[in-house]
N, C-alpha and C. Protein backbone atom coordinates (compact mmCIF):
# COMPACT_ATOMS: atom_id res chain seq x y z
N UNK A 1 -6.43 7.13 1.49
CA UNK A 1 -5.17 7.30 2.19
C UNK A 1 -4.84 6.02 2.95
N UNK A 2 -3.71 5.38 2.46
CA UNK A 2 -2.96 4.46 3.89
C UNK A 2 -3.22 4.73 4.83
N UNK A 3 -2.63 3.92 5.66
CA UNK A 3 -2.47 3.96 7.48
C UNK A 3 -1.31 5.12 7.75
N UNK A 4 -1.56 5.94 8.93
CA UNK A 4 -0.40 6.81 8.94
C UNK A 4 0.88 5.84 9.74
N UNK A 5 1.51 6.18 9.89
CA UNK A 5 3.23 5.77 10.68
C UNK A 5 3.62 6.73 10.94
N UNK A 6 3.97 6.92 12.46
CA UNK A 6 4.53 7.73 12.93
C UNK A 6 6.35 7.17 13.53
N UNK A 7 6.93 8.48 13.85
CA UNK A 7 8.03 8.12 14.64
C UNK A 7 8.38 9.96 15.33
N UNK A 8 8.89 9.33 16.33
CA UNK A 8 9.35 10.40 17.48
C UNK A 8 10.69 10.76 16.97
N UNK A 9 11.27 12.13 16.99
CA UNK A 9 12.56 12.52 17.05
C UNK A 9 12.63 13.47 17.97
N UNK A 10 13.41 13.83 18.68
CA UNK A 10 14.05 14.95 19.31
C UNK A 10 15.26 15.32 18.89
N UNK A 11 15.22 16.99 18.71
CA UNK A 11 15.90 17.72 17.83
C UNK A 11 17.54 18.02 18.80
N UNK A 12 18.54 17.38 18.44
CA UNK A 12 19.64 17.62 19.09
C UNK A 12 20.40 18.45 18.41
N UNK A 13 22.12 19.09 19.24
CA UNK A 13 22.80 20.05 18.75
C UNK A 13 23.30 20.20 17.46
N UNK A 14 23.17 18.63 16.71
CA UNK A 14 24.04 18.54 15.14
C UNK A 14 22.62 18.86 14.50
N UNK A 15 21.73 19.32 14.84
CA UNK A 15 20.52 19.53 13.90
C UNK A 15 20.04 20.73 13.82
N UNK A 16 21.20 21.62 14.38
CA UNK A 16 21.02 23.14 14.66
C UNK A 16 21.44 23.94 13.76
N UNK A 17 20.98 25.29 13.17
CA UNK A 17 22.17 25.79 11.92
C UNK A 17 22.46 27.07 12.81
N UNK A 18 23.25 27.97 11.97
CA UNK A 18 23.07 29.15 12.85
C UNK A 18 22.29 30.18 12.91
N UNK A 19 21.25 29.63 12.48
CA UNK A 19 19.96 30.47 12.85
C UNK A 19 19.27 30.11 14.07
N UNK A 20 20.08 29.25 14.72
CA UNK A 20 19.77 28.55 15.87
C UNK A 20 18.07 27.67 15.56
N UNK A 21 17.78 26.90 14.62
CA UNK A 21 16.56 26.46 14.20
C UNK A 21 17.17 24.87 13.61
N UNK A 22 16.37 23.98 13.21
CA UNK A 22 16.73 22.69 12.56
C UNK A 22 16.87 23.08 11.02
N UNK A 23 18.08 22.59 10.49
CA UNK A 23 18.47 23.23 9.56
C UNK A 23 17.97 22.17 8.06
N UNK A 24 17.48 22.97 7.28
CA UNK A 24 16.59 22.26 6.05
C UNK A 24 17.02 20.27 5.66
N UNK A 25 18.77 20.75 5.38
CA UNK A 25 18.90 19.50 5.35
C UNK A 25 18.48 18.26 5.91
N UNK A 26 18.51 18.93 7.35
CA UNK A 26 18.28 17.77 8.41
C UNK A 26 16.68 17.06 7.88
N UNK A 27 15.98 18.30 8.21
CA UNK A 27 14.47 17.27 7.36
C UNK A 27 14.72 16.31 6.38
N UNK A 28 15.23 16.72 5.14
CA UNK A 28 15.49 16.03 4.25
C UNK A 28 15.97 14.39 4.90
N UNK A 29 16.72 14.21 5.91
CA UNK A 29 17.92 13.42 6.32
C UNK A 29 16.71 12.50 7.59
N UNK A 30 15.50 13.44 7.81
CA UNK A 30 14.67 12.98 9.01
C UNK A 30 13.24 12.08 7.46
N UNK A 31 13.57 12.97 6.09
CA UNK A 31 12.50 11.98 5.79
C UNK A 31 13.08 10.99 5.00
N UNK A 32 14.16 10.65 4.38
CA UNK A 32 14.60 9.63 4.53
C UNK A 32 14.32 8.55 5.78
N UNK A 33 14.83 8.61 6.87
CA UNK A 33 14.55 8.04 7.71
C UNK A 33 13.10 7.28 8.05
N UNK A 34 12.40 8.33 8.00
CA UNK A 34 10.90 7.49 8.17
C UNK A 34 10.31 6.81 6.86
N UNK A 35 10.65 7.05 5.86
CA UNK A 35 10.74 6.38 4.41
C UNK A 35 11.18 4.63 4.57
N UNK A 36 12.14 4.82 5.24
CA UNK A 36 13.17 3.75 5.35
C UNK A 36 12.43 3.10 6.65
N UNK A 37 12.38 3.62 7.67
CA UNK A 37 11.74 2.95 8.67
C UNK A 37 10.33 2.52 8.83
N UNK A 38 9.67 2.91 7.53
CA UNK A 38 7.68 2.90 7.59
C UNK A 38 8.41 1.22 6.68
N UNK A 39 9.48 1.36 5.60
CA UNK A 39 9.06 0.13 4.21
C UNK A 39 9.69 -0.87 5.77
N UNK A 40 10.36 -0.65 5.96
CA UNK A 40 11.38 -1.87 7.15
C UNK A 40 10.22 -2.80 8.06
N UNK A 41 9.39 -1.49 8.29
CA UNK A 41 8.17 -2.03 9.86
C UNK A 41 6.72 -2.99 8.57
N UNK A 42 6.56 -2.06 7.39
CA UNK A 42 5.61 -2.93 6.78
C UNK A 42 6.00 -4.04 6.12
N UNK A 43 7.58 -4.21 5.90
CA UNK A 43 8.22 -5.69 5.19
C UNK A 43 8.32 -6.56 6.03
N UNK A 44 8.48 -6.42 7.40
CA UNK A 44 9.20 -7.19 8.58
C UNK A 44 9.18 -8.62 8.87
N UNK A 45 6.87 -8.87 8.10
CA UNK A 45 6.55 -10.16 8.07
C UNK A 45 6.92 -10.61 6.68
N UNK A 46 7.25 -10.18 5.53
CA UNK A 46 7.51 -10.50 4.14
C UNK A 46 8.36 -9.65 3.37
N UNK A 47 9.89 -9.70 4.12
CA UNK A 47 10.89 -9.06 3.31
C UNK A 47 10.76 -9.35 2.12
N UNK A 48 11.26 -7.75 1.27
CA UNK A 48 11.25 -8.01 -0.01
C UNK A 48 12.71 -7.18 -0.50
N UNK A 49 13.80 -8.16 -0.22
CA UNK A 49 15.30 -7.62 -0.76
C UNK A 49 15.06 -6.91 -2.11
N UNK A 50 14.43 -7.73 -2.99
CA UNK A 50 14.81 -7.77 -4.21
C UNK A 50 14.44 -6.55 -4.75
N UNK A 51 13.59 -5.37 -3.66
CA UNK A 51 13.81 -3.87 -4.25
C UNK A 51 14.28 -3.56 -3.47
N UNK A 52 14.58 -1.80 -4.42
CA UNK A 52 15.11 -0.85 -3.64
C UNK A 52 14.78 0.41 -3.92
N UNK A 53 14.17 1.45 -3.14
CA UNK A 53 13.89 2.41 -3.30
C UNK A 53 14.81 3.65 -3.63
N UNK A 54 14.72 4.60 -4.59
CA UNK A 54 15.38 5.85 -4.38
C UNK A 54 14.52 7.19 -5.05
N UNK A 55 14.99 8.23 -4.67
CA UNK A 55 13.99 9.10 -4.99
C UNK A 55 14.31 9.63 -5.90
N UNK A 56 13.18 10.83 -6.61
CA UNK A 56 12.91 10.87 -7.74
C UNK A 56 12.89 12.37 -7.78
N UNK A 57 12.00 12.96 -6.61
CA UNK A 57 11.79 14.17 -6.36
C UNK A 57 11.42 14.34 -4.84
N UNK A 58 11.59 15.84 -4.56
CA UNK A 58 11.21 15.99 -3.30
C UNK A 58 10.53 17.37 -3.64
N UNK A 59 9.16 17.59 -2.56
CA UNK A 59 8.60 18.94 -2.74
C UNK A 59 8.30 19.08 -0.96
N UNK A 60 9.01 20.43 -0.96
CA UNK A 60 9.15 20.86 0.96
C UNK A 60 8.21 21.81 1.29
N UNK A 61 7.74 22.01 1.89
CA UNK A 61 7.31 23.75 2.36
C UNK A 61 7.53 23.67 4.02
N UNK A 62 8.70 25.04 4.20
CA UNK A 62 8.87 24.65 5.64
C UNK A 62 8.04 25.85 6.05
N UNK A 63 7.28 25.61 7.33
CA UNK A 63 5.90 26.10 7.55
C UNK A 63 6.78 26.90 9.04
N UNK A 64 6.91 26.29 10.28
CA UNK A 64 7.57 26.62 11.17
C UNK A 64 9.11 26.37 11.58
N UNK A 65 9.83 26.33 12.87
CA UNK A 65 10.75 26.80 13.04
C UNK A 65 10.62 25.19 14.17
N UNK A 66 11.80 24.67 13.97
CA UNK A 66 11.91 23.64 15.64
C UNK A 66 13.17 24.29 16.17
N UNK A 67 13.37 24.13 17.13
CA UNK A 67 14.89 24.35 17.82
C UNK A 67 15.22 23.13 18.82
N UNK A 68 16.62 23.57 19.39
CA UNK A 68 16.98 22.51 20.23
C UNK A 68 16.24 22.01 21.43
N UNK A 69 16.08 20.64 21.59
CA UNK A 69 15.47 19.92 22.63
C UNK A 69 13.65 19.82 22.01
N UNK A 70 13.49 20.30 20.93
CA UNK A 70 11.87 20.26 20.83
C UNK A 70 11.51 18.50 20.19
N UNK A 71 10.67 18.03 21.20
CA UNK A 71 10.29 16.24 20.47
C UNK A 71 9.09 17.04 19.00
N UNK A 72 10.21 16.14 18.14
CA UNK A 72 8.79 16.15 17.07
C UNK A 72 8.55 14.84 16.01
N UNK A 73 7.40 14.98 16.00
CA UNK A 73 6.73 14.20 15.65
C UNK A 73 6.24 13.57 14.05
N UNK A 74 6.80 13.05 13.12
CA UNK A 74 6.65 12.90 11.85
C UNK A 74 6.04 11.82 11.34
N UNK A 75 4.95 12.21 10.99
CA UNK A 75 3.37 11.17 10.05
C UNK A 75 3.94 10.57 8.83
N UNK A 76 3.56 9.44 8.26
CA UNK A 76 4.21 9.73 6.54
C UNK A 76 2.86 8.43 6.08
N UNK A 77 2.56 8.50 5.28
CA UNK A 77 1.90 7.50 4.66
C UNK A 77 2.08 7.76 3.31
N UNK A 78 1.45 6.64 2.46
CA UNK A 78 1.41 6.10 1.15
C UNK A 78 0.33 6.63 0.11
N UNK A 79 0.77 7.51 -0.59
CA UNK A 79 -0.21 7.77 -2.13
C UNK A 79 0.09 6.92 -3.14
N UNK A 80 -0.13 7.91 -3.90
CA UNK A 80 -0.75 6.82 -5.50
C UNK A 80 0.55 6.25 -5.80
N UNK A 81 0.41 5.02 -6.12
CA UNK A 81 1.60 4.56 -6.55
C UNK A 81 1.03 3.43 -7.88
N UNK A 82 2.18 4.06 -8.68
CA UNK A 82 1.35 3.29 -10.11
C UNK A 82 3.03 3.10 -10.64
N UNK A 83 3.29 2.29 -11.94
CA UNK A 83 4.31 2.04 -12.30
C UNK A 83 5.71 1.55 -12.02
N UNK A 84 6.42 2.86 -12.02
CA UNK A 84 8.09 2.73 -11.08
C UNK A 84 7.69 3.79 -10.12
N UNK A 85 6.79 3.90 -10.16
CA UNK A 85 7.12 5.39 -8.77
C UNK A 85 5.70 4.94 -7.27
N UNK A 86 5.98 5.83 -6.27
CA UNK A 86 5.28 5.59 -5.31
C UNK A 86 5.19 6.81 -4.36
N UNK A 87 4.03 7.67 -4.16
CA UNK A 87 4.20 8.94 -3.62
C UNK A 87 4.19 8.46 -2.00
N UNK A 88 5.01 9.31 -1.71
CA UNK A 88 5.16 9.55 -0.15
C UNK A 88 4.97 11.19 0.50
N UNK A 89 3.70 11.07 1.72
CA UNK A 89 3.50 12.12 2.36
C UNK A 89 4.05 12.27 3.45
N UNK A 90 4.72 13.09 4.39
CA UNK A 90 5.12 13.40 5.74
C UNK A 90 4.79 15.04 5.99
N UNK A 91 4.72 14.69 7.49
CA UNK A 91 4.11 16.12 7.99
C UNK A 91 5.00 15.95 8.97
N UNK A 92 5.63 17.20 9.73
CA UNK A 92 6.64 17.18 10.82
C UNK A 92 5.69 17.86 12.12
N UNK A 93 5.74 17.40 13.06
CA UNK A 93 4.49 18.31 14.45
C UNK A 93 5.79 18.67 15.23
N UNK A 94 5.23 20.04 15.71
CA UNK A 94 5.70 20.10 17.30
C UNK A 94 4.26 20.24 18.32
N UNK A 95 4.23 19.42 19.22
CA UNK A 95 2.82 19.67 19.14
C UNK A 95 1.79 19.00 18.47
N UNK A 96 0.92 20.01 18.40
CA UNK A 96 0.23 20.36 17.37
C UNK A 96 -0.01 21.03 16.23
N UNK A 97 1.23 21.53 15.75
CA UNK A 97 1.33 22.47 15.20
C UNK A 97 2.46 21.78 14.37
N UNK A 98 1.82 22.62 12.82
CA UNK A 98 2.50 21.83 11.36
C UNK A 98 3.43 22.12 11.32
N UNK A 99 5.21 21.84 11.07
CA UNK A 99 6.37 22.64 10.78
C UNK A 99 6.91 22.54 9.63
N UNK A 100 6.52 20.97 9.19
CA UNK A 100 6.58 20.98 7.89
C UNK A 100 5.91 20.25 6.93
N UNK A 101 5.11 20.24 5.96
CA UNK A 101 4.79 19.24 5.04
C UNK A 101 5.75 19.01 3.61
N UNK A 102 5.86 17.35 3.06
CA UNK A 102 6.49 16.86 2.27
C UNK A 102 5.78 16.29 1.41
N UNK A 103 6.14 15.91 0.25
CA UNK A 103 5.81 15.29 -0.83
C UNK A 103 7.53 14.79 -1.48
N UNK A 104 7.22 12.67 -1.43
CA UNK A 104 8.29 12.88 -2.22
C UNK A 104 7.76 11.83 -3.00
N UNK A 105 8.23 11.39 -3.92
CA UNK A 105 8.36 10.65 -5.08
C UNK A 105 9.02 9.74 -5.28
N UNK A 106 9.13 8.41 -5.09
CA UNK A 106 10.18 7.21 -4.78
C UNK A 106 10.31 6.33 -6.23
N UNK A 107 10.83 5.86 -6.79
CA UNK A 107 10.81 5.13 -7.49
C UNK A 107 11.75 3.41 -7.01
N UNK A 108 10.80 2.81 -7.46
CA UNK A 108 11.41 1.11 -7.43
C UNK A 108 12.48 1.03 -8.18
N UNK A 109 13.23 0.21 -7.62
CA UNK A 109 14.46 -0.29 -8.63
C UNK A 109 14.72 -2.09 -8.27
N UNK A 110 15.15 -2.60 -9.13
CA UNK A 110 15.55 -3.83 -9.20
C UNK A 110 16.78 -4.28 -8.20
N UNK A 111 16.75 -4.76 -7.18
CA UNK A 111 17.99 -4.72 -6.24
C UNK A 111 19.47 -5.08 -6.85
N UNK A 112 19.43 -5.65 -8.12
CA UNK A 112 20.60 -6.17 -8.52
C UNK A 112 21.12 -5.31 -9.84
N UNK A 113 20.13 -4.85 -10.45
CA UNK A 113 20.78 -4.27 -11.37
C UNK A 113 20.20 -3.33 -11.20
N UNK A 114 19.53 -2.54 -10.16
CA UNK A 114 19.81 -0.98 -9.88
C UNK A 114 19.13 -0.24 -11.39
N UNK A 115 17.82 -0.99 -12.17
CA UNK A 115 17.34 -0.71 -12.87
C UNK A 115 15.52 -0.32 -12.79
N UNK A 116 14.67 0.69 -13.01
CA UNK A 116 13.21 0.61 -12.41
C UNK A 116 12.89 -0.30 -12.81
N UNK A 117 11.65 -0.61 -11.91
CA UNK A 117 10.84 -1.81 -11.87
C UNK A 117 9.36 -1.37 -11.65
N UNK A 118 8.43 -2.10 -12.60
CA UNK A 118 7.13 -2.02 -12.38
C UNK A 118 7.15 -2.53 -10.60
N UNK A 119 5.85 -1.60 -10.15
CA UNK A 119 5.47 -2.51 -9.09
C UNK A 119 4.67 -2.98 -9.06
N UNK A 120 4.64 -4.24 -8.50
CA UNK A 120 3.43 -5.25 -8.80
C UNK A 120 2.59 -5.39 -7.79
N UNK A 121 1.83 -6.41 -7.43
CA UNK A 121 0.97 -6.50 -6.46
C UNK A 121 1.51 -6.79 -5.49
N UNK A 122 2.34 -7.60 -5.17
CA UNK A 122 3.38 -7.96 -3.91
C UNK A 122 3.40 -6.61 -3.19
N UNK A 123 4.00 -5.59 -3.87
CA UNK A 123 4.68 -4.41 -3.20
C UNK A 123 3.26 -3.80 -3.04
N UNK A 124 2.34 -3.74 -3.75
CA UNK A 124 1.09 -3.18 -3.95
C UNK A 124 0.53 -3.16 -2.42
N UNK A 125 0.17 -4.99 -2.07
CA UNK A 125 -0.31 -5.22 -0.90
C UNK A 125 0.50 -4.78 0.34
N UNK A 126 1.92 -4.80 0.25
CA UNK A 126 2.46 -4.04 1.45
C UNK A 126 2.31 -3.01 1.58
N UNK A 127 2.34 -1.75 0.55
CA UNK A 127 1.97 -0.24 0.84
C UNK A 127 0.84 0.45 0.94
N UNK A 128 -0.03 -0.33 0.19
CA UNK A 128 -1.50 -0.04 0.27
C UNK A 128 -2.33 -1.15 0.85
N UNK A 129 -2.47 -1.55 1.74
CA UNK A 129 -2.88 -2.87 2.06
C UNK A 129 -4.70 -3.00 2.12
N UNK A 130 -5.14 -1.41 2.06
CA UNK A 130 -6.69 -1.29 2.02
C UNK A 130 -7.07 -1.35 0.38
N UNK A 131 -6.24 -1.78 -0.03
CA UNK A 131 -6.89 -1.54 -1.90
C UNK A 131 -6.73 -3.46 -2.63
C-alpha cells in the first residue's frame, strides 16, 4: 500500500438531502476532490501537464450516515496500477468510525489528444514511490 493522504471536510448545508444526511452525490463530488488534490500535492515538485486523469469506474458502499456540521475525514491512497488504469482507495471517517469506503478506477489519458496512455515510470515513481 502507498502512503495514505488525508484531507479534512466539514459537511455544510448544500451537502444535505432531505433525508437530512450528506447526500450520495456529494461523496462522489468529495472523491473527486481528494483524487485531484492527493495527484496536485504528489506532482507539486515535478508537474506532469502532459496527463490527465478520468475515471473509469466507481465502486461505493455507504456504511454510515454524516449530517450537518460533522468534520470528516477522507484517507485515499494508491493501488495497483498497471497499463492505462490506476486504482484508487478512499475511506470517509467521522471520528472513528467508517462512513464510507471507495474503490475507483482512473485511467491516464494523453493531455492533448484526450487519448489512454500507458503509464510509465515517471507517473509510476510519483504514485507509488515505495516500488
Amino acid at each position: 500500500m502507498s502512503a495514505i493522504f488525508e484531507l479534512k471536510i466539514k459537511v455544510s448545508s448544500e451537502d444535505i438531502d432531505t433525508l437530512d444526511h450528506v447526500n450520495n452525490l456529494v461523496y462522489v463530488k468529495w472523491m473527486d476532490k481528494i483524487a485531484t488534490t492527493h495527484w496536485a500535492y504528489l506532482t507539486k515538485e515535478n508537474p506532469l501537464p502532459q496527463y490527465v486523469w478520468v475515471v473509469m469506474r466507481h465502486e461505493i458502499d455507504y456504511l454510515k450516515q454524516a449530517t450537518l456540521g460533522d468534520e470528516i475525514t477522507v484517507k485515499t491512497w494508491v493501488g495497483e496500477t498497471k497499463g492505462i488504469t490506476s486504482v484508487r482507495f478512499m475511506e470517509f471517517y467521522k471520528n472513528k468510525t467508517l462512513l464510507v469506503k471507495a474503490k475507483t478506477t482512473w485511467v491516464m489519458l494523453d493531455a492533448k489528444t484526450h487519448k489512454p496512455t500507458r503509464i510509465r515510470e515517471n507517473v509510476l515513481k510519483v504514485l507509488l514511490p515505495e516500488k
